[in-house]
PDB file of N, CA and C in Angstrom:
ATOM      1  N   UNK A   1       2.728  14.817  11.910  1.00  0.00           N
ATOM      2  CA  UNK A   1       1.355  15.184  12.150  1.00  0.00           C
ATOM      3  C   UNK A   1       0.704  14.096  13.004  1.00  0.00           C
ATOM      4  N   UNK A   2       0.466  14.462  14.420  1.00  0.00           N
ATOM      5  CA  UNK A   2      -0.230  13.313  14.764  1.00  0.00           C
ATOM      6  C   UNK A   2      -1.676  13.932  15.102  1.00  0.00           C
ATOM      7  N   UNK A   3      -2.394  12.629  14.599  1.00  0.00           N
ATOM      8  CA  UNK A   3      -3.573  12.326  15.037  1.00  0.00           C
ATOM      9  C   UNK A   3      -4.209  11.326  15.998  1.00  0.00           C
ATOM     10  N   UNK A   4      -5.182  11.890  16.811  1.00  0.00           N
ATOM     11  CA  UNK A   4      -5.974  11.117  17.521  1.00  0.00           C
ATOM     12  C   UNK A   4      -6.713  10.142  17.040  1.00  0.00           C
ATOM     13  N   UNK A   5      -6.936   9.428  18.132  1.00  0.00           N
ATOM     14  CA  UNK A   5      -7.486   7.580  16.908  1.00  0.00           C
ATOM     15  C   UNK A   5      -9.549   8.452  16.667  1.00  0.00           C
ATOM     16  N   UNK A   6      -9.790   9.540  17.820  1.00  0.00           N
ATOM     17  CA  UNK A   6     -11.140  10.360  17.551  1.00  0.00           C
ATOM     18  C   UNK A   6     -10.973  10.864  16.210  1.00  0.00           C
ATOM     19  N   UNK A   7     -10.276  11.554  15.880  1.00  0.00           N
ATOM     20  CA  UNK A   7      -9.755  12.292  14.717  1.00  0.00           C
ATOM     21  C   UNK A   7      -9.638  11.306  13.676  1.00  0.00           C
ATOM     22  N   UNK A   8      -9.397  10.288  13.441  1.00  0.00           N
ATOM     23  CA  UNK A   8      -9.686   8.879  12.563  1.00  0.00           C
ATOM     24  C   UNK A   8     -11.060   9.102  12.472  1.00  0.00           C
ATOM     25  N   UNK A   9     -11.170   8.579  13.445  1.00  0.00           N
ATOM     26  CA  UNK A   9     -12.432   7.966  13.518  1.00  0.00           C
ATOM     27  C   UNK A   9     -13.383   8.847  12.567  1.00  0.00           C
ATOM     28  N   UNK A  10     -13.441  10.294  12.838  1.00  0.00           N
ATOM     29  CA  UNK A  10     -13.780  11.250  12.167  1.00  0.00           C
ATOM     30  C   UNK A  10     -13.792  11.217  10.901  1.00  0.00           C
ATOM     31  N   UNK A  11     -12.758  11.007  10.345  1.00  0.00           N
ATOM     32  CA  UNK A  11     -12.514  10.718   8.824  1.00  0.00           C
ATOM     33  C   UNK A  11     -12.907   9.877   8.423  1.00  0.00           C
ATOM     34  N   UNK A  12     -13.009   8.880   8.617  1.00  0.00           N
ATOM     35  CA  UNK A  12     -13.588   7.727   8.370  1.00  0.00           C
ATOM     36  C   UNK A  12     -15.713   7.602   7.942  1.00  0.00           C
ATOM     37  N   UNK A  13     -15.549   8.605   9.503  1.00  0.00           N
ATOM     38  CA  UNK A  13     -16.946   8.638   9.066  1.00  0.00           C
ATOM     39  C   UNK A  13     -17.601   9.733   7.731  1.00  0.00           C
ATOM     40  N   UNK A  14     -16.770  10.375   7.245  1.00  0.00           N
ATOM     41  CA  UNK A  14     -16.943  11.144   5.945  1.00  0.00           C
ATOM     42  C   UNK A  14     -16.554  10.511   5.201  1.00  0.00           C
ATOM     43  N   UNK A  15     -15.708   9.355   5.000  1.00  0.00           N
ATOM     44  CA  UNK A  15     -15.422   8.917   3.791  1.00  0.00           C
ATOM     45  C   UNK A  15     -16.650   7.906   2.752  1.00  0.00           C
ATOM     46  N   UNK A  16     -16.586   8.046   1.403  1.00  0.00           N
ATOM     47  CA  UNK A  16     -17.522   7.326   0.469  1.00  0.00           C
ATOM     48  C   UNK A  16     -17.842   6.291   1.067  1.00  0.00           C
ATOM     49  N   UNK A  17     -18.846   5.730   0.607  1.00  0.00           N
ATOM     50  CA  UNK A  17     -19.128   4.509   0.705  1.00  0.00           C
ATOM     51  C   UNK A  17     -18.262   3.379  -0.489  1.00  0.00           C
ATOM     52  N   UNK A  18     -17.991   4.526  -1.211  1.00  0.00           N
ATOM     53  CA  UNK A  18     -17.047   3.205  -2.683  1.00  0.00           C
ATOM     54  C   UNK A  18     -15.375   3.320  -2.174  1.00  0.00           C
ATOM     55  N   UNK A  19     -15.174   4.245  -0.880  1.00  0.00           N
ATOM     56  CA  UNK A  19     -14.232   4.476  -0.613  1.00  0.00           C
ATOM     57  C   UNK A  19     -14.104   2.978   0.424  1.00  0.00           C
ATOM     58  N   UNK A  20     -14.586   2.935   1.539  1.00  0.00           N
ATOM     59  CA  UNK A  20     -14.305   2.197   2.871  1.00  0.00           C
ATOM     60  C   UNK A  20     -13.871   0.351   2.135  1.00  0.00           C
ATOM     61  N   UNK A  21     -13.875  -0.044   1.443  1.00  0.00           N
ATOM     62  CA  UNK A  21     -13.451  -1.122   1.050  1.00  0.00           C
ATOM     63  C   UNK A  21     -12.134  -0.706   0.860  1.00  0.00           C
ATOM     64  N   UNK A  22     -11.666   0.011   0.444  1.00  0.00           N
ATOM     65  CA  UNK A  22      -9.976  -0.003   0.094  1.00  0.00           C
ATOM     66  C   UNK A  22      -9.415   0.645   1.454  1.00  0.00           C
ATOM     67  N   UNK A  23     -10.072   1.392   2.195  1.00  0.00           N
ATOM     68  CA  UNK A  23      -9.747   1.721   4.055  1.00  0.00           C
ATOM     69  C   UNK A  23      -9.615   0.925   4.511  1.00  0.00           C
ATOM     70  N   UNK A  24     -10.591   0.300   4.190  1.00  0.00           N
ATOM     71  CA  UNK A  24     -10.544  -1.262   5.338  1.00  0.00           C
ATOM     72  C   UNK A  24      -9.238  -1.896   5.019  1.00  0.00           C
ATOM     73  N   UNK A  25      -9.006  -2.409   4.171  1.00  0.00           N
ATOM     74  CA  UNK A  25      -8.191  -3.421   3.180  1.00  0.00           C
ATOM     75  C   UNK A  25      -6.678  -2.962   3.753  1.00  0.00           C
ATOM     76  N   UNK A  26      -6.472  -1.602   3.473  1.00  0.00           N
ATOM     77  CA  UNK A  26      -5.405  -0.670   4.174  1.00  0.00           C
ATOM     78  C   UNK A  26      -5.359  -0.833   5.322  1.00  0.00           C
ATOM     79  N   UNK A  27      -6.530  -0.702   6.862  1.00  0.00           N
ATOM     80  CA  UNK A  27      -6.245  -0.780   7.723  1.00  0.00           C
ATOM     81  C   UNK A  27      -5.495  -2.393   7.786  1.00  0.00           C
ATOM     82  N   UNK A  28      -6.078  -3.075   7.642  1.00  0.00           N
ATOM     83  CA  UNK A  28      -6.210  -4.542   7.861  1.00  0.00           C
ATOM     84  C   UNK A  28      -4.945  -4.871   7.515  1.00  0.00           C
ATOM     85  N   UNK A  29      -4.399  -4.910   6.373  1.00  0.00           N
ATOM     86  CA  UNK A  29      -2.940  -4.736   5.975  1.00  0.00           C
ATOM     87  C   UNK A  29      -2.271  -3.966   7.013  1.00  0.00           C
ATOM     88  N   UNK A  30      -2.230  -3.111   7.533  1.00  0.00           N
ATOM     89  CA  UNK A  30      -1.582  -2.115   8.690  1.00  0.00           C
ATOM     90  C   UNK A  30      -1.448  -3.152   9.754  1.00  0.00           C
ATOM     91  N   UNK A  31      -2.477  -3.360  10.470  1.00  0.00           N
ATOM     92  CA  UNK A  31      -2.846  -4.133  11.414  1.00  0.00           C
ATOM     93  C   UNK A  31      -2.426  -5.272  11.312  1.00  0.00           C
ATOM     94  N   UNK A  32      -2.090  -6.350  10.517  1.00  0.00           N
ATOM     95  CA  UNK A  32      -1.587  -7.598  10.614  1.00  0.00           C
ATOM     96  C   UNK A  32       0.188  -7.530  10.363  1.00  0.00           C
ATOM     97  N   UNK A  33       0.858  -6.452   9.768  1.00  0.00           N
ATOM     98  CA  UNK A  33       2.060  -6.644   9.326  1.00  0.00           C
ATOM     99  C   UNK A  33       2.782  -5.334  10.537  1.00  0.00           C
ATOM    100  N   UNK A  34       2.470  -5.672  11.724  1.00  0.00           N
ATOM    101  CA  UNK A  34       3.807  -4.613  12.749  1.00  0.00           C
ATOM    102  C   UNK A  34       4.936  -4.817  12.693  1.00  0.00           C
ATOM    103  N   UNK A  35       5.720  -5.680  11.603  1.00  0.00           N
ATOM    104  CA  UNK A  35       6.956  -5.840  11.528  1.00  0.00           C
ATOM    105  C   UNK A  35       7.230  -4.665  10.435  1.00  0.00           C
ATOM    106  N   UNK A  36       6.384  -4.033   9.838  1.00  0.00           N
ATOM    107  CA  UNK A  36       6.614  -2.676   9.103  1.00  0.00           C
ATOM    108  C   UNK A  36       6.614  -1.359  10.474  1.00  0.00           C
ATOM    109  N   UNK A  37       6.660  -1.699  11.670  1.00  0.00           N
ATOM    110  CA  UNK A  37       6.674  -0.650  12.039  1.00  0.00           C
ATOM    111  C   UNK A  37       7.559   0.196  12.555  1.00  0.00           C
ATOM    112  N   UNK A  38       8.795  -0.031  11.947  1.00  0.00           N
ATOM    113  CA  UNK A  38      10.261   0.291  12.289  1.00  0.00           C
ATOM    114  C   UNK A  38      10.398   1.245  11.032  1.00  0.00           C
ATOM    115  N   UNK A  39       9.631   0.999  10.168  1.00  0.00           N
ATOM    116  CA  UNK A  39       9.704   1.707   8.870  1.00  0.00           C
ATOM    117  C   UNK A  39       9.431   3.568   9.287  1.00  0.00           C
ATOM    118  N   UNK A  40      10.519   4.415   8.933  1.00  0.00           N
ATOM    119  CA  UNK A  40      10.306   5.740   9.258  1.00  0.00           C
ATOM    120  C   UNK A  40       9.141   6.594   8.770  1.00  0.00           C
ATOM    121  N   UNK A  41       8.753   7.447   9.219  1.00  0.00           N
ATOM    122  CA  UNK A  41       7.434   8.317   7.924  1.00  0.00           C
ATOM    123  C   UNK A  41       8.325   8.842   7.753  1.00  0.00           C
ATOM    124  N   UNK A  42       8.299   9.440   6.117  1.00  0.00           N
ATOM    125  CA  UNK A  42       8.851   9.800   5.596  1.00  0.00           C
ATOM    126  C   UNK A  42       8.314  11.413   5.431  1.00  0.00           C
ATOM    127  N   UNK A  43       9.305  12.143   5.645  1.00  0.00           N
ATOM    128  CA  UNK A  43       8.867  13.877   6.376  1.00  0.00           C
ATOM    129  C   UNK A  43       9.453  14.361   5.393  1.00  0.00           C
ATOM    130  N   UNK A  44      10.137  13.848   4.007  1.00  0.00           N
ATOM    131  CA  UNK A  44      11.271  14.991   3.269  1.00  0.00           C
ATOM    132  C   UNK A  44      10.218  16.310   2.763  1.00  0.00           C
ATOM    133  N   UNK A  45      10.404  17.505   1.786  1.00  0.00           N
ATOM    134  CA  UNK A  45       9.926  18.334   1.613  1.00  0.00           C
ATOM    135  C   UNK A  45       9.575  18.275   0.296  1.00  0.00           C
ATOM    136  N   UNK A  46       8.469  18.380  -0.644  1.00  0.00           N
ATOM    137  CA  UNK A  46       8.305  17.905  -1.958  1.00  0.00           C
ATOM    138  C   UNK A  46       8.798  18.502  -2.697  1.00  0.00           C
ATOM    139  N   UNK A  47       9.314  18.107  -3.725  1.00  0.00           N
ATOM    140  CA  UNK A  47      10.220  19.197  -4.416  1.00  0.00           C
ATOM    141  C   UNK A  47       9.406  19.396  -5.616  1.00  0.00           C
ATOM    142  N   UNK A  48       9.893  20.168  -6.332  1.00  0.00           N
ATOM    143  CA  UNK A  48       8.855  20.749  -7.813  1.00  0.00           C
ATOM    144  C   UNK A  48       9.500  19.679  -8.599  1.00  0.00           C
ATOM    145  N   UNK A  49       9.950  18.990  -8.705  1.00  0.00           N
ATOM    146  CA  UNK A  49       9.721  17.530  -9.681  1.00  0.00           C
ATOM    147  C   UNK A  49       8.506  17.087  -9.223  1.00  0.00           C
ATOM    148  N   UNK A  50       8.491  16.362  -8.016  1.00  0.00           N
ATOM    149  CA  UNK A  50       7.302  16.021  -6.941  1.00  0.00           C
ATOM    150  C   UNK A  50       6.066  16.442  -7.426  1.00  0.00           C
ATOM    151  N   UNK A  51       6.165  17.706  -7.302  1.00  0.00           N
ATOM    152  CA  UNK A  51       4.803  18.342  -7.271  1.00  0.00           C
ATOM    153  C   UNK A  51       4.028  18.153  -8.833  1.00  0.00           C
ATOM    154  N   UNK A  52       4.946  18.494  -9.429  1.00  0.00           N
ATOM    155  CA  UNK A  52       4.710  18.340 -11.541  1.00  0.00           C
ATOM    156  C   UNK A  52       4.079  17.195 -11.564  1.00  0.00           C
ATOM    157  N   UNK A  53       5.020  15.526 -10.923  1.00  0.00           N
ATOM    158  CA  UNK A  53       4.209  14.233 -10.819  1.00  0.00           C
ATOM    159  C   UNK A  53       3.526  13.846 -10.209  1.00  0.00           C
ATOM    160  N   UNK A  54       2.817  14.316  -9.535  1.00  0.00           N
ATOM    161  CA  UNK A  54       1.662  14.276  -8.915  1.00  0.00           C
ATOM    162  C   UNK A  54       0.290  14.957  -9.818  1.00  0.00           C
ATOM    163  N   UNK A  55       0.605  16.022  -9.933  1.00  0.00           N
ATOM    164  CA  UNK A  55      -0.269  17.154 -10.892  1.00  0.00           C
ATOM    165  C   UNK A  55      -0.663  16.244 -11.875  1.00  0.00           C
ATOM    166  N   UNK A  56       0.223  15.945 -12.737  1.00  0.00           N
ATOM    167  CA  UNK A  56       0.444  15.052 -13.692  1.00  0.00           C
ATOM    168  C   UNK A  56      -0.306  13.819 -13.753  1.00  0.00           C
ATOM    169  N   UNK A  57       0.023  13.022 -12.479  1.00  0.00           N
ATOM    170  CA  UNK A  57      -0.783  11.841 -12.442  1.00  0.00           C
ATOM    171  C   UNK A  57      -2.424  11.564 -12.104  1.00  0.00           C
ATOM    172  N   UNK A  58      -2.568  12.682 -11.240  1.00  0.00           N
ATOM    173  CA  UNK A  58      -3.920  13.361 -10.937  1.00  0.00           C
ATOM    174  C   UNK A  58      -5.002  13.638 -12.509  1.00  0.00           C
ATOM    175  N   UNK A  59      -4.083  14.286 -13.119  1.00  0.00           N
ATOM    176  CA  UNK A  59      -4.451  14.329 -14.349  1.00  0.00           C
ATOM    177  C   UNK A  59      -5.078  13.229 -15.621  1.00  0.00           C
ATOM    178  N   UNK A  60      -3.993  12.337 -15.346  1.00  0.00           N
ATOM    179  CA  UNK A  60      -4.389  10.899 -16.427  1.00  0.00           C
ATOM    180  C   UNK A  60      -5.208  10.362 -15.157  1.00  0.00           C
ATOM    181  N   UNK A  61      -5.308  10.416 -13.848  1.00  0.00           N
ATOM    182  CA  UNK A  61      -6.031   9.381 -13.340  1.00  0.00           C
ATOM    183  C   UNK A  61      -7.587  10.166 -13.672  1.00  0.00           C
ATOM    184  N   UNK A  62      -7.909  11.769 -13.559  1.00  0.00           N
ATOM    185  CA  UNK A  62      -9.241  12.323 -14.108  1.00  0.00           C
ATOM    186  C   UNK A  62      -9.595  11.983 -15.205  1.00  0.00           C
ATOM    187  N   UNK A  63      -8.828  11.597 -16.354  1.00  0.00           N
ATOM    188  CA  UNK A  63      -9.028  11.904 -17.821  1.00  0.00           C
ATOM    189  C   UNK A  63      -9.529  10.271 -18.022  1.00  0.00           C
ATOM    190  N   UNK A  64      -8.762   9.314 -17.019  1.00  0.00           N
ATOM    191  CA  UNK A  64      -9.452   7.454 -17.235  1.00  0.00           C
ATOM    192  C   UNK A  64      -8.183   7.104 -17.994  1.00  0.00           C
ATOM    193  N   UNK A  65      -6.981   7.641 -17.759  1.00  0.00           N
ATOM    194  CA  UNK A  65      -5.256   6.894 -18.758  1.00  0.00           C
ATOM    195  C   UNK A  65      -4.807   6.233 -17.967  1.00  0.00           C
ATOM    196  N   UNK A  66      -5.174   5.786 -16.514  1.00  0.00           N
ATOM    197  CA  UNK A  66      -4.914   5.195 -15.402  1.00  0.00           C
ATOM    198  C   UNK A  66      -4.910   3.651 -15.738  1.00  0.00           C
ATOM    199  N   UNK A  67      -4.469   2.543 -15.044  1.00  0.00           N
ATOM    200  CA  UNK A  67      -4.534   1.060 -15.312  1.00  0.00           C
ATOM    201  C   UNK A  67      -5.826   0.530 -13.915  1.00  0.00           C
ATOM    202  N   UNK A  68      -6.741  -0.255 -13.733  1.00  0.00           N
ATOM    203  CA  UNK A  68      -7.454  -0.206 -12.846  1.00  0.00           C
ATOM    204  C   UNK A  68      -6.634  -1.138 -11.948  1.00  0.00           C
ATOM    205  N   UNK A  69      -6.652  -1.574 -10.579  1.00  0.00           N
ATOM    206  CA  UNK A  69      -6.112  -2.385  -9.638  1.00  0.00           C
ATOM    207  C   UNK A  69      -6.673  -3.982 -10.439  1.00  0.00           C
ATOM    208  N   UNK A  70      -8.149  -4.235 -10.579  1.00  0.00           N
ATOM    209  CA  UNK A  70      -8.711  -5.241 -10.765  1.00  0.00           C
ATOM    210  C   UNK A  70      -8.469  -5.544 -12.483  1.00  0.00           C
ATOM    211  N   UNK A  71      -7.831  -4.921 -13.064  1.00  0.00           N
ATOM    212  CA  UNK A  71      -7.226  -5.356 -14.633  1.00  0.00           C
ATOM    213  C   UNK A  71      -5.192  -5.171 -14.374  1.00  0.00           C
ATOM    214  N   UNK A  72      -5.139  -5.332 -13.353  1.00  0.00           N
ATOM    215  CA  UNK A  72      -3.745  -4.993 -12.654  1.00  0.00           C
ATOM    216  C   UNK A  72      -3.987  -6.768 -12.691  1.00  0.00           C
ATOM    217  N   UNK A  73      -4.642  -6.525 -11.365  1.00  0.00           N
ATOM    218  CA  UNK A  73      -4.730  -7.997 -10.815  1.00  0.00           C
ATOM    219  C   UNK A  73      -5.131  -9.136 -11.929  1.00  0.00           C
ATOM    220  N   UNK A  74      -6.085  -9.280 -12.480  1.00  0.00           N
ATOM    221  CA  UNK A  74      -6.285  -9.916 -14.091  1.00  0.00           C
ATOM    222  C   UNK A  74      -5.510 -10.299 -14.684  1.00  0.00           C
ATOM    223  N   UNK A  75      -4.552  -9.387 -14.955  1.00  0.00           N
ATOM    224  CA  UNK A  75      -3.229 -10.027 -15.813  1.00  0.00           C
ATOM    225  C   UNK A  75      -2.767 -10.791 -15.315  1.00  0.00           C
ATOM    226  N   UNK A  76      -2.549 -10.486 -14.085  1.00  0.00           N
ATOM    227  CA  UNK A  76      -1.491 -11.108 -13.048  1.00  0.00           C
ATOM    228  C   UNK A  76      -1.409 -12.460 -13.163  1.00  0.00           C
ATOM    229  N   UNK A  77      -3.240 -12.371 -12.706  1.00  0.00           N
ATOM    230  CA  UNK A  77      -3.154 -13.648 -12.576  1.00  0.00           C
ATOM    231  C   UNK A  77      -3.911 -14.997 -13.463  1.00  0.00           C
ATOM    232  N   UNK A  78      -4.127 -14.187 -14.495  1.00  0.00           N
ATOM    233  CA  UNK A  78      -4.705 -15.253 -15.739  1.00  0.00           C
ATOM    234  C   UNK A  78      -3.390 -15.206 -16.802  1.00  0.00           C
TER     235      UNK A  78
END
């Protein structure tokens, strides 16, 4: 699927405002590490395992059974 960097741009401008801190963070990460860019996209076809864990995870992440990044990071590092 390719997209135009307009077509970004686009998205971007709809996205949350509680969203664009973790965009950024993503781009920025993108942008400093081009030695990932040999890395293939990955095109396989999802299979119904796939699909169940996703459903699934979607699920505990609505319900709050999720772990947060910033009590991820916490442990880590205290």
């Amino acid at each position: 699927m390719a997209v135009s960097k307009k077509e970004l741009a686009d998205l971007v401008q709809q996205l949350s405002d509680k969203d664009i801190p973790l965009v950024a963070d993503f781009l920025k990460r993108l942008l400093s590490n081009p030695l990932d860019a040999h890395i293939p996209y990955d095109d396989e076809e999802l299979t119904e395992d796939d699909l169940k864990a996703i459903d699934k995870a979607e699920l505990e992440f609505k319900s709050g059974q999720t772990i947060s990044l910033k009590d991820i990071e916490h442990e880590l590092l205290n």
